[in-house]
N, C-alpha and C. Protein backbone atom coordinates (compact mmCIF):
# COMPACT_ATOMS: atom_id res chain seq x y z
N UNK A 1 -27.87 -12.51 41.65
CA UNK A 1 -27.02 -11.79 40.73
C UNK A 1 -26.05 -10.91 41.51
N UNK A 2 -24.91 -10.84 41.25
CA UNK A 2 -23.48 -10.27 41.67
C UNK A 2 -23.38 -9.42 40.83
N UNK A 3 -22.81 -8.57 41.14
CA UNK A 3 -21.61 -7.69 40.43
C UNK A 3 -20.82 -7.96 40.47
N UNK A 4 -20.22 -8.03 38.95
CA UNK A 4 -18.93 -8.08 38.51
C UNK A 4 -18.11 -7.20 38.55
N UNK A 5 -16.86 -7.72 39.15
CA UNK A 5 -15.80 -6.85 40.35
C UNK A 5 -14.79 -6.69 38.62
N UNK A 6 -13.88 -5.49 38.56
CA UNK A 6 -13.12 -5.10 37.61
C UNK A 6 -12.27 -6.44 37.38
N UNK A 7 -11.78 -6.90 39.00
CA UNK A 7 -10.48 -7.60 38.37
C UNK A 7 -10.69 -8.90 37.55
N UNK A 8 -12.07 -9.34 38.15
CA UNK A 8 -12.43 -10.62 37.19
C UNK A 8 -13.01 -10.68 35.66
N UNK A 9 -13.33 -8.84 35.63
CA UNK A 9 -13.44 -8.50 34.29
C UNK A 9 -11.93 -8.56 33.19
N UNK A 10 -11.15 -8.21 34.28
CA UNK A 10 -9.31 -7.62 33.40
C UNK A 10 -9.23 -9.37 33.31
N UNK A 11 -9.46 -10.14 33.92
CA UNK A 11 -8.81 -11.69 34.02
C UNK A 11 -10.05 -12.44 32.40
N UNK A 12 -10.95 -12.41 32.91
CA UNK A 12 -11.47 -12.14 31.57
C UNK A 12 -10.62 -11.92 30.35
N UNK A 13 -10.94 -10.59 30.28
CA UNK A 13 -10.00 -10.15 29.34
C UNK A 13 -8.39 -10.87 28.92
N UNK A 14 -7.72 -10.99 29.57
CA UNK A 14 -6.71 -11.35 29.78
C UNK A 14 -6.86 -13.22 28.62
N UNK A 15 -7.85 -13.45 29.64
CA UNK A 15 -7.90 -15.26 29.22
C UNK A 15 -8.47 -15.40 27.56
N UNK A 16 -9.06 -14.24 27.16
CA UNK A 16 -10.17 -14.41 25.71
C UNK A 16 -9.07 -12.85 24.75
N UNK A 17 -7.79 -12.64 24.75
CA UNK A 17 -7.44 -11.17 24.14
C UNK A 17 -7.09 -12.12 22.75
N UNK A 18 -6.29 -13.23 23.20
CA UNK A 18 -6.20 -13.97 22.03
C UNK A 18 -6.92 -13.88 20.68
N UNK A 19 -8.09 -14.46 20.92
CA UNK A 19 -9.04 -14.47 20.70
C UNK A 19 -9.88 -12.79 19.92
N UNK A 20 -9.69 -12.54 20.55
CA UNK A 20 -9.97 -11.08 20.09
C UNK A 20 -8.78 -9.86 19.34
N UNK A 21 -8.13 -10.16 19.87
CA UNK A 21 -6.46 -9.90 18.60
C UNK A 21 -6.68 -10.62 17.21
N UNK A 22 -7.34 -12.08 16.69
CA UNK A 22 -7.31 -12.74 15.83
C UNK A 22 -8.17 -11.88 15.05
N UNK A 23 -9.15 -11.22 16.01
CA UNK A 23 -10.66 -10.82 15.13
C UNK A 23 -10.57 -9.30 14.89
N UNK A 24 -9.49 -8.40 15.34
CA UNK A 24 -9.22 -7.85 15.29
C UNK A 24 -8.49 -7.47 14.04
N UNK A 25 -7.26 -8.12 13.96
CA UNK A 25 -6.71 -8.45 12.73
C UNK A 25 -7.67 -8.76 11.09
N UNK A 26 -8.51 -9.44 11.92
CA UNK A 26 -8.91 -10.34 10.32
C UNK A 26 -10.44 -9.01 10.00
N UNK A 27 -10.58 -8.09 10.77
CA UNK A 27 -11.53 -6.80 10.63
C UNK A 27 -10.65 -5.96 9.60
N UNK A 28 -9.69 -5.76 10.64
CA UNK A 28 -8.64 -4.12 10.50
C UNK A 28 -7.63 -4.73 8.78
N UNK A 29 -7.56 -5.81 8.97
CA UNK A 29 -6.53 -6.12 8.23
C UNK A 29 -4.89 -6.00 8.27
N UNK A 30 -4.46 -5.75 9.42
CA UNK A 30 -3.41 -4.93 9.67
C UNK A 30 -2.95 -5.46 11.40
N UNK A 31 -1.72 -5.87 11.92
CA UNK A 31 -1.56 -6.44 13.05
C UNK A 31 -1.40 -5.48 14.11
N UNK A 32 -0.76 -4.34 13.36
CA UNK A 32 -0.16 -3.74 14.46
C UNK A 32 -1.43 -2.43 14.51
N UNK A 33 -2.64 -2.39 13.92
CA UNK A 33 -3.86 -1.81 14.04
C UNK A 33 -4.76 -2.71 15.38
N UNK A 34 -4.46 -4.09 14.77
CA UNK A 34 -5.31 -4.84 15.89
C UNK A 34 -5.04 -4.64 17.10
N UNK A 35 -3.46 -4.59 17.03
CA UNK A 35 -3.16 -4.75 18.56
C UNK A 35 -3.55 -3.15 19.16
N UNK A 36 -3.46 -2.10 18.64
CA UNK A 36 -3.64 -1.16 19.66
C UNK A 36 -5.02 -0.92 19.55
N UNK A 37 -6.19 -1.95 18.83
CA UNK A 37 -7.35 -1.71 19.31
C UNK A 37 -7.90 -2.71 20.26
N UNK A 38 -7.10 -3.65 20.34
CA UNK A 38 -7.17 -4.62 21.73
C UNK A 38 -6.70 -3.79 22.95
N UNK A 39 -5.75 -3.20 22.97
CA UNK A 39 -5.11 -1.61 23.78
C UNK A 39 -6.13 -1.06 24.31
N UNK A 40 -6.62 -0.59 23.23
CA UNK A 40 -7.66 0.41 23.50
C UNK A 40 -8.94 -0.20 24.33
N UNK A 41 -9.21 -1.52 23.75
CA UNK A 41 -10.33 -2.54 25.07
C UNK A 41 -10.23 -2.29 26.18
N UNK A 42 -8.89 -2.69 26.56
CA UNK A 42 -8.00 -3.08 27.61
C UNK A 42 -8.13 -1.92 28.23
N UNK A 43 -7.84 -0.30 28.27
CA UNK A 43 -8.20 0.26 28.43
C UNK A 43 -9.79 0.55 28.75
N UNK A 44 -10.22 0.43 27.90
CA UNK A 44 -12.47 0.75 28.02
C UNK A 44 -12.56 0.13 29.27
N UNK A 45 -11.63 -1.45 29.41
CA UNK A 45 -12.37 -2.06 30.53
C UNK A 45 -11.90 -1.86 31.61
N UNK A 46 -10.91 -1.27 31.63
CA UNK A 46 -10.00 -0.73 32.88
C UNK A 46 -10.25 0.69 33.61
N UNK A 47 -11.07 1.27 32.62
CA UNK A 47 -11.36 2.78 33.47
C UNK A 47 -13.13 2.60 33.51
N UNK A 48 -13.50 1.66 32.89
CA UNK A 48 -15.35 1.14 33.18
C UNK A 48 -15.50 1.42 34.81
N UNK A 49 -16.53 2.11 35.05
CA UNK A 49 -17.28 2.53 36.12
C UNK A 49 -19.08 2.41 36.29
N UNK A 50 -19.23 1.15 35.12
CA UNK A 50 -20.05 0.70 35.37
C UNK A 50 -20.37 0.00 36.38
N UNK A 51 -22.11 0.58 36.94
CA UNK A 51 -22.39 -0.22 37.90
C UNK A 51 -23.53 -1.04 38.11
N UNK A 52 -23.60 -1.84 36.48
CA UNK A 52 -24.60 -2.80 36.26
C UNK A 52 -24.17 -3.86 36.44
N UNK A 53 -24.59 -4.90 36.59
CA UNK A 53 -24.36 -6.45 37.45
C UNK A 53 -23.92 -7.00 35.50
N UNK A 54 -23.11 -7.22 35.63
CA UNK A 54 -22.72 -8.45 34.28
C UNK A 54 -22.61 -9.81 34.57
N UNK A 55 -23.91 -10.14 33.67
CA UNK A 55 -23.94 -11.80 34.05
C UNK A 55 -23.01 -12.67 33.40
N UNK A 56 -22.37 -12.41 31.83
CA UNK A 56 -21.29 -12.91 31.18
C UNK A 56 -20.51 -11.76 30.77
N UNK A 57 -19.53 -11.97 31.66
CA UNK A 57 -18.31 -10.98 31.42
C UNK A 57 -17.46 -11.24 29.96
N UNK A 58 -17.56 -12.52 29.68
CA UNK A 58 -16.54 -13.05 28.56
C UNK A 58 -17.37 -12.19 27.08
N UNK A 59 -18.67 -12.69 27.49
CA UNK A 59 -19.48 -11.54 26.69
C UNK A 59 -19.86 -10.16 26.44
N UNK A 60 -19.64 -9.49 27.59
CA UNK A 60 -19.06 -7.73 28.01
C UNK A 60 -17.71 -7.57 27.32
N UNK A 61 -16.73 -8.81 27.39
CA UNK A 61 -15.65 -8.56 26.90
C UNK A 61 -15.67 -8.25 25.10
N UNK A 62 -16.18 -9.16 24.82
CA UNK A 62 -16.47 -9.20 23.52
C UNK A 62 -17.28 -7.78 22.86
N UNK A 63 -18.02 -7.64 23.34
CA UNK A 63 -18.92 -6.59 22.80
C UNK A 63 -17.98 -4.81 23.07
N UNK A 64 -17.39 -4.90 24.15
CA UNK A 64 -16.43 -3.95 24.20
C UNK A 64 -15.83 -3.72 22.96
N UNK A 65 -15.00 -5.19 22.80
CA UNK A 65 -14.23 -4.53 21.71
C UNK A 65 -14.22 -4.62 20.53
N UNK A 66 -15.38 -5.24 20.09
CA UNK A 66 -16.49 -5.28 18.68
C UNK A 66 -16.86 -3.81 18.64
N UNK A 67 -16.71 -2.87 19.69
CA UNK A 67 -17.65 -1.92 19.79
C UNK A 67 -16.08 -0.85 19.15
N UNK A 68 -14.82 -0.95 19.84
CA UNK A 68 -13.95 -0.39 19.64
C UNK A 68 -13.34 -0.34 18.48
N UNK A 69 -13.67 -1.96 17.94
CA UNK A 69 -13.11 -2.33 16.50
C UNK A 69 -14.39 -1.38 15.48
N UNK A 70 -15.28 -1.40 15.72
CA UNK A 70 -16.73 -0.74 14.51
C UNK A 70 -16.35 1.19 14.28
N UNK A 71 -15.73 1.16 15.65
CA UNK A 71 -15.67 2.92 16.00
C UNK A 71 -14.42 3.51 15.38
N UNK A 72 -13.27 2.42 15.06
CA UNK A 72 -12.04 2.28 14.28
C UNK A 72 -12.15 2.42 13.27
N UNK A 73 -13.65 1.25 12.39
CA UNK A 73 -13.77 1.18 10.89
C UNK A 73 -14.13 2.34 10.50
N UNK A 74 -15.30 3.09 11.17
CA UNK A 74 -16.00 3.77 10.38
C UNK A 74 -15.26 5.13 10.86
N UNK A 75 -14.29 5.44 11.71
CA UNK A 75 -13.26 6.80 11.43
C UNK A 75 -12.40 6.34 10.03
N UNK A 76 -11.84 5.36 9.63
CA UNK A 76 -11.21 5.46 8.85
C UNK A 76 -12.40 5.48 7.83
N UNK A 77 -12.82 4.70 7.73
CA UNK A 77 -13.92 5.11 6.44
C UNK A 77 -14.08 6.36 5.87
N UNK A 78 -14.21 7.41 7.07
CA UNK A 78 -14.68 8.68 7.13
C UNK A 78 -13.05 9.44 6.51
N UNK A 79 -12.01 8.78 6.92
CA UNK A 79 -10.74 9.34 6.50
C UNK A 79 -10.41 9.26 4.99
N UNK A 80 -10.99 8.03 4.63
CA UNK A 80 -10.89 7.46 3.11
C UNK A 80 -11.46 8.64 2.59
N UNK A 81 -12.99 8.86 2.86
CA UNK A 81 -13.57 9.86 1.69
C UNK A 81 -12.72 11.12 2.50
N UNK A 82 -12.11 11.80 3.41
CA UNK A 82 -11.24 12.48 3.33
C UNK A 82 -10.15 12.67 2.39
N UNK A 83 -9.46 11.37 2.24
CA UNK A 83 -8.58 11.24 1.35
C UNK A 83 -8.69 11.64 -0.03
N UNK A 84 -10.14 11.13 -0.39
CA UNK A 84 -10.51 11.23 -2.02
C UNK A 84 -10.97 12.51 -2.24
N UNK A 85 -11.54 13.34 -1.00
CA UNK A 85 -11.71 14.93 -1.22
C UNK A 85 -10.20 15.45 -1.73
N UNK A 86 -9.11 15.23 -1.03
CA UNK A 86 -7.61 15.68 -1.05
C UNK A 86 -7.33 15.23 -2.40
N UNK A 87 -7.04 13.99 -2.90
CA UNK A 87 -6.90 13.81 -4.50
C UNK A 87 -7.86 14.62 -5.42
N UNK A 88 -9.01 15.00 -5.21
CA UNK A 88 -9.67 15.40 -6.15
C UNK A 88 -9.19 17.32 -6.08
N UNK A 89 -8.58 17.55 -4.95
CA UNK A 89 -8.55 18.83 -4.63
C UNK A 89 -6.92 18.84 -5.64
N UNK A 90 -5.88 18.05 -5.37
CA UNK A 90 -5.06 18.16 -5.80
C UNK A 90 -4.40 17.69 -6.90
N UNK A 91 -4.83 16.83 -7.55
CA UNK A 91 -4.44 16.03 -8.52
C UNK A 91 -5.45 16.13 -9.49
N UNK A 92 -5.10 16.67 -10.88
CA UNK A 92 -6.25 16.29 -12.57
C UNK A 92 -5.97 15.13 -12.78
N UNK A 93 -7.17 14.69 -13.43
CA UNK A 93 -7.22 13.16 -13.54
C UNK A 93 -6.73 13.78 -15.71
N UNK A 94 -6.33 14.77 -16.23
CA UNK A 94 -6.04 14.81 -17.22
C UNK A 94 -4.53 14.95 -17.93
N UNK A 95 -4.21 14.07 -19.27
CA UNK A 95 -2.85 14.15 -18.90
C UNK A 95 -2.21 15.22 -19.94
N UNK A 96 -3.28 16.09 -20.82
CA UNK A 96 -2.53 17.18 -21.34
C UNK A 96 -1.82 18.21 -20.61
N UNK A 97 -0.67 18.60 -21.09
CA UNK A 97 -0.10 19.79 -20.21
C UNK A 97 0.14 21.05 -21.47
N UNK A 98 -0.63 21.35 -21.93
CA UNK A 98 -0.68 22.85 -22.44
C UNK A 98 -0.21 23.83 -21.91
N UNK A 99 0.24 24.82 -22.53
CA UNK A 99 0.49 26.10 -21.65
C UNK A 99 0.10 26.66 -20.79
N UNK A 100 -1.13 26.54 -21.41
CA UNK A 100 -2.05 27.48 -20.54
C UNK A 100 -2.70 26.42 -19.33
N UNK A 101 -2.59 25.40 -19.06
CA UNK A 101 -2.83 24.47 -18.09
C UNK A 101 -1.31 24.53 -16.88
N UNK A 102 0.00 24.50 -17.79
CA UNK A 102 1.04 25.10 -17.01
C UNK A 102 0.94 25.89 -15.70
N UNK A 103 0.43 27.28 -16.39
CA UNK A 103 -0.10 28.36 -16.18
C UNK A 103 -1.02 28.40 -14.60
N UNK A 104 -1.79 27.75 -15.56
CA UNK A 104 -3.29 27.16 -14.38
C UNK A 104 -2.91 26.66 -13.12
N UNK A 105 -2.09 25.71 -13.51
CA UNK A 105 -0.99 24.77 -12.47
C UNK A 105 -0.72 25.59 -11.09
N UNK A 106 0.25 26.56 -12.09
CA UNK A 106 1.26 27.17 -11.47
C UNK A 106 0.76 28.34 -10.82
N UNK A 107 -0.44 28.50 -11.17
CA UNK A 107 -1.24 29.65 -10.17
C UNK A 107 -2.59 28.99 -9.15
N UNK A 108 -2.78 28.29 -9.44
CA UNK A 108 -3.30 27.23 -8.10
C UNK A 108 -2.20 26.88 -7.21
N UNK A 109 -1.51 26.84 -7.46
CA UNK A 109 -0.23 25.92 -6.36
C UNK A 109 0.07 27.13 -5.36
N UNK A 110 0.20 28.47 -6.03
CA UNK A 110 0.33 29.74 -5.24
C UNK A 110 -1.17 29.87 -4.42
N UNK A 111 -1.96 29.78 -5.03
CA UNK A 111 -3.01 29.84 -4.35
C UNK A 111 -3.65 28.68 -2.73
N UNK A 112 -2.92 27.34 -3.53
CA UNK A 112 -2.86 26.43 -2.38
C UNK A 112 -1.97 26.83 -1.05
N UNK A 113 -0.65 27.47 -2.03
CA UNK A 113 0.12 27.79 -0.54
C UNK A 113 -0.15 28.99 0.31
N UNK A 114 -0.89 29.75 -0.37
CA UNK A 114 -1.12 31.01 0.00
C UNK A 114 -2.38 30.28 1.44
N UNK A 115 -3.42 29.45 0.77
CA UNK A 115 -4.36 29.35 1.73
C UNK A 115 -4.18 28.74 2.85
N UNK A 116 -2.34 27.80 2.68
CA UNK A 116 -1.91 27.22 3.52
C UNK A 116 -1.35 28.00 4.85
N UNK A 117 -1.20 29.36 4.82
CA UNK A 117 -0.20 29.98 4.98
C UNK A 117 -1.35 30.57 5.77
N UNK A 118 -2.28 30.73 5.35
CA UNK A 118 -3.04 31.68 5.87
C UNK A 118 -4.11 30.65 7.73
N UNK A 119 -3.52 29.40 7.34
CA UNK A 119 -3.90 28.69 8.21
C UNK A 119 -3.89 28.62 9.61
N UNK A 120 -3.52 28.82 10.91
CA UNK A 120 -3.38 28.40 12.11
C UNK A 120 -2.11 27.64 12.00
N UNK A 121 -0.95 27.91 12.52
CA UNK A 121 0.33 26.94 12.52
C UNK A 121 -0.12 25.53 12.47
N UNK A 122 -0.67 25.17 13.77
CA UNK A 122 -1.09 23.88 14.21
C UNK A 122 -1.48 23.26 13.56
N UNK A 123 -2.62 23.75 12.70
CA UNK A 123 -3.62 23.08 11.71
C UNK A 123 -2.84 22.65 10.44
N UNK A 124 -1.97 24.15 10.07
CA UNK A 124 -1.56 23.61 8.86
C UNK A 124 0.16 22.55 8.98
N UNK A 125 0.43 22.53 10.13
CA UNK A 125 1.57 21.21 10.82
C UNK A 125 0.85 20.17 10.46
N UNK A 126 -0.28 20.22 11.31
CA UNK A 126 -0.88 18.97 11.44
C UNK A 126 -1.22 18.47 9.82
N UNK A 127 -1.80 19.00 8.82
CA UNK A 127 -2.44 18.75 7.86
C UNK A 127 -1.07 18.06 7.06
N UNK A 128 -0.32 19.68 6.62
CA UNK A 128 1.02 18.61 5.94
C UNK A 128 1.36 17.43 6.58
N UNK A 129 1.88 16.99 7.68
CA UNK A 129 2.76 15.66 7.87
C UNK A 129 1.94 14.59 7.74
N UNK A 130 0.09 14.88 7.65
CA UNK A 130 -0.49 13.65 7.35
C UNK A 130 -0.94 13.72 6.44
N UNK A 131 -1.04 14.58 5.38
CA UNK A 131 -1.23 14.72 4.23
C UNK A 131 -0.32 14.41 3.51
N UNK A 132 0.72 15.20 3.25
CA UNK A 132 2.15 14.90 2.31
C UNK A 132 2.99 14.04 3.08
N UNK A 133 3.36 13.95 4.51
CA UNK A 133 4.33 13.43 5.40
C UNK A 133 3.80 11.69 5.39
N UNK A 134 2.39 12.00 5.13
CA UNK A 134 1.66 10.10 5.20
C UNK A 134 1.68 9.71 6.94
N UNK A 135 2.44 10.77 7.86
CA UNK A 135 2.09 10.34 9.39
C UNK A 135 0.71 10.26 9.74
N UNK A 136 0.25 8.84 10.08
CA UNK A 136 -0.51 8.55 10.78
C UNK A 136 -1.36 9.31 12.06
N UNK A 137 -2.65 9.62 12.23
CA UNK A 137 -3.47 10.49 13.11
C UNK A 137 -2.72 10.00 14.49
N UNK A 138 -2.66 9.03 14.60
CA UNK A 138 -2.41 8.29 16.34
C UNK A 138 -1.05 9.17 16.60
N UNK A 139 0.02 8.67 15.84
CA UNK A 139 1.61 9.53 15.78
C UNK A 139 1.62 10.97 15.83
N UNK A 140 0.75 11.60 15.08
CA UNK A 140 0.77 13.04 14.92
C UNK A 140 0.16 13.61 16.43
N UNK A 141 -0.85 12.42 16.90
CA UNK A 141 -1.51 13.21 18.01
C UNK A 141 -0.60 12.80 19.20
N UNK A 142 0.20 12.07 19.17
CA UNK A 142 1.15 12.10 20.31
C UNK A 142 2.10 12.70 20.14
N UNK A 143 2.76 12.79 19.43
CA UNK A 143 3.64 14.22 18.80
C UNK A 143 3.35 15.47 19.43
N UNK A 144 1.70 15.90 19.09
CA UNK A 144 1.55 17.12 19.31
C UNK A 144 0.48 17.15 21.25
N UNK A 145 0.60 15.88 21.50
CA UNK A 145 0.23 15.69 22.95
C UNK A 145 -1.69 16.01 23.09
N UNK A 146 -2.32 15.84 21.76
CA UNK A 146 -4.09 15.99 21.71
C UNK A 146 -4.39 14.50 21.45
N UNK A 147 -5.78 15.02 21.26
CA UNK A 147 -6.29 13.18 20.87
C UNK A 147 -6.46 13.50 18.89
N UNK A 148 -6.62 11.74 19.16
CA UNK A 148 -7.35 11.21 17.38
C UNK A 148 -8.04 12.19 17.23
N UNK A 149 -9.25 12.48 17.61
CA UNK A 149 -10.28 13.07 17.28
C UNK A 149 -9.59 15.21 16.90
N UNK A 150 -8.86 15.18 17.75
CA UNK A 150 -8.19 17.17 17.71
C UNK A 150 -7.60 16.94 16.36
N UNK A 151 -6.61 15.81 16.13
CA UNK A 151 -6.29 16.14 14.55
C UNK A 151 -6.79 15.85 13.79
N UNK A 152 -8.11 15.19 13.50
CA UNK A 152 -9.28 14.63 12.21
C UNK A 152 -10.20 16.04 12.61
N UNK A 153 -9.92 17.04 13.12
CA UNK A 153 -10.68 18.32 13.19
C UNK A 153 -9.58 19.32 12.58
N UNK A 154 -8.71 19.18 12.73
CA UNK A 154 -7.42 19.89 11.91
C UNK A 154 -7.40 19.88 10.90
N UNK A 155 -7.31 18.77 10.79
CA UNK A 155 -6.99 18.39 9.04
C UNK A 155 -8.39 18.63 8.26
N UNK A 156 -9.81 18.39 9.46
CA UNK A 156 -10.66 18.31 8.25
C UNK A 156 -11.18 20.35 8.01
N UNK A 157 -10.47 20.98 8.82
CA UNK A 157 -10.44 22.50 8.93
C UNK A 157 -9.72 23.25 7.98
N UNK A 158 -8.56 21.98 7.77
CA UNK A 158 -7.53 22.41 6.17
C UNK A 158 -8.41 22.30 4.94
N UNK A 159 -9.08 21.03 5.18
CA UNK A 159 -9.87 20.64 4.07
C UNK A 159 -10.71 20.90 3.48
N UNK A 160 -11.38 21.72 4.51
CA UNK A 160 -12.84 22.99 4.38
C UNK A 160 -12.33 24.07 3.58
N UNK A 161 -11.47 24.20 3.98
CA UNK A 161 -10.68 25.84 3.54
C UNK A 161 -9.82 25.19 1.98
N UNK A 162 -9.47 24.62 2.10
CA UNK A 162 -9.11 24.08 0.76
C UNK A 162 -10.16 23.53 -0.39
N UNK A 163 -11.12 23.00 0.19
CA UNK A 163 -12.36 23.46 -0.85
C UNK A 163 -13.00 24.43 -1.13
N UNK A 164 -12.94 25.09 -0.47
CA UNK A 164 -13.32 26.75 -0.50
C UNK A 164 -12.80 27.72 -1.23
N UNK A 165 -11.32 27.62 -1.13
CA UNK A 165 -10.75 27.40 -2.17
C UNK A 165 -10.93 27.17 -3.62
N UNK A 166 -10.58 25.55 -3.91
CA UNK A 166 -11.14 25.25 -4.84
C UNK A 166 -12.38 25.47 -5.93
N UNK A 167 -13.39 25.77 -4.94
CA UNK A 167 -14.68 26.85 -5.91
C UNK A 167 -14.85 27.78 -5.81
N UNK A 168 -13.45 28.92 -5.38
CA UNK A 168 -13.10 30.00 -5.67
C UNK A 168 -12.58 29.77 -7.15
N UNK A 169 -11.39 28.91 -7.21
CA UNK A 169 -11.10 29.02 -8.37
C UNK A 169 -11.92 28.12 -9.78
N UNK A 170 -12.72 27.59 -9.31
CA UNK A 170 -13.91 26.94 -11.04
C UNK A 170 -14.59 27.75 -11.19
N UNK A 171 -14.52 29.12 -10.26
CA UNK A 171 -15.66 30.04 -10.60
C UNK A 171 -14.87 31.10 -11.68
């Protein structure tokens, strides 16, 4: 048994991305998702400092980025029920508009901005442009030069405080 040297791992890679772009796609649903989680492989296997002997590299390859694609699904997953916290925080699912619901409206909305205001610049940047702006975590975090993970702590810091909020005011 040998160790497997990086470059015959990247050549690997290289010969099977095809292949793994297809499966990528047909996971994510989305092309230009696949490709920067084939990126992101490409990467795992390029800064790997493993120093276990790999007997099938084509199979290291694979499991890499099965591993990258699963770690993709289930952040967004986690973003979805983010999302549905944010609709439920902001949007009545009722369609009377009474006065006194006007009212209600119009003094929550002060209250939303007020708690917005009261936020950390950063946090509350970050929250609007992917909240109302619809910019994407990856864009926002190169924008602001952090990782995925610094702005899904931002936003979910808006989100805390905005529910907090929220059962301030049902009380």
């Amino acid at each position: 048994m040998k160790k497997l040297d990086l470059d015959k791992l990247i050549r690997t890679f290289v010969k099977i991305s095809p292949r793994l772009q297809s499966v990528a796609r047909a996971r994510t649903r989305c092309a230009a998702t696949a490709e920067d989680l084939i990126q992101d492989t490409w990467l795992n296997l390029a800064n790997s400092q493993s120093e276990t002997v790999i007997e099938a590299p084509a199979g290291y390859v694979v499991r890499v980025a099965n591993n990258t694609i699963i770690g993709h699904l289930r952040k967004e997953k986690r973003r979805s029920q983010i999302d549905t916290e944010v609709n439920g925080l902001l949007w009545e699912t009722t369609d009377e508009m009474s006065p006194e619901r006007v009212v209600i409206g119009r003094e929550s909305l002060r209250a939303v901005q007020a708690a917005l205001h009261t936020m950390p610049e950063k946090t509350r940047r970050i929250f609007l442009m992917n909240r109302i702006d619809g910019i994407p975590h990856r864009r926002i975090a190169n924008m602001f030069g952090i990782s995925d993970e610094a702005v899904y702590y931002h936003i979910r810091r808006a989100l805390e405080r905005l529910a907090a909020l929220r059962d301030e005011l049902a009380d």
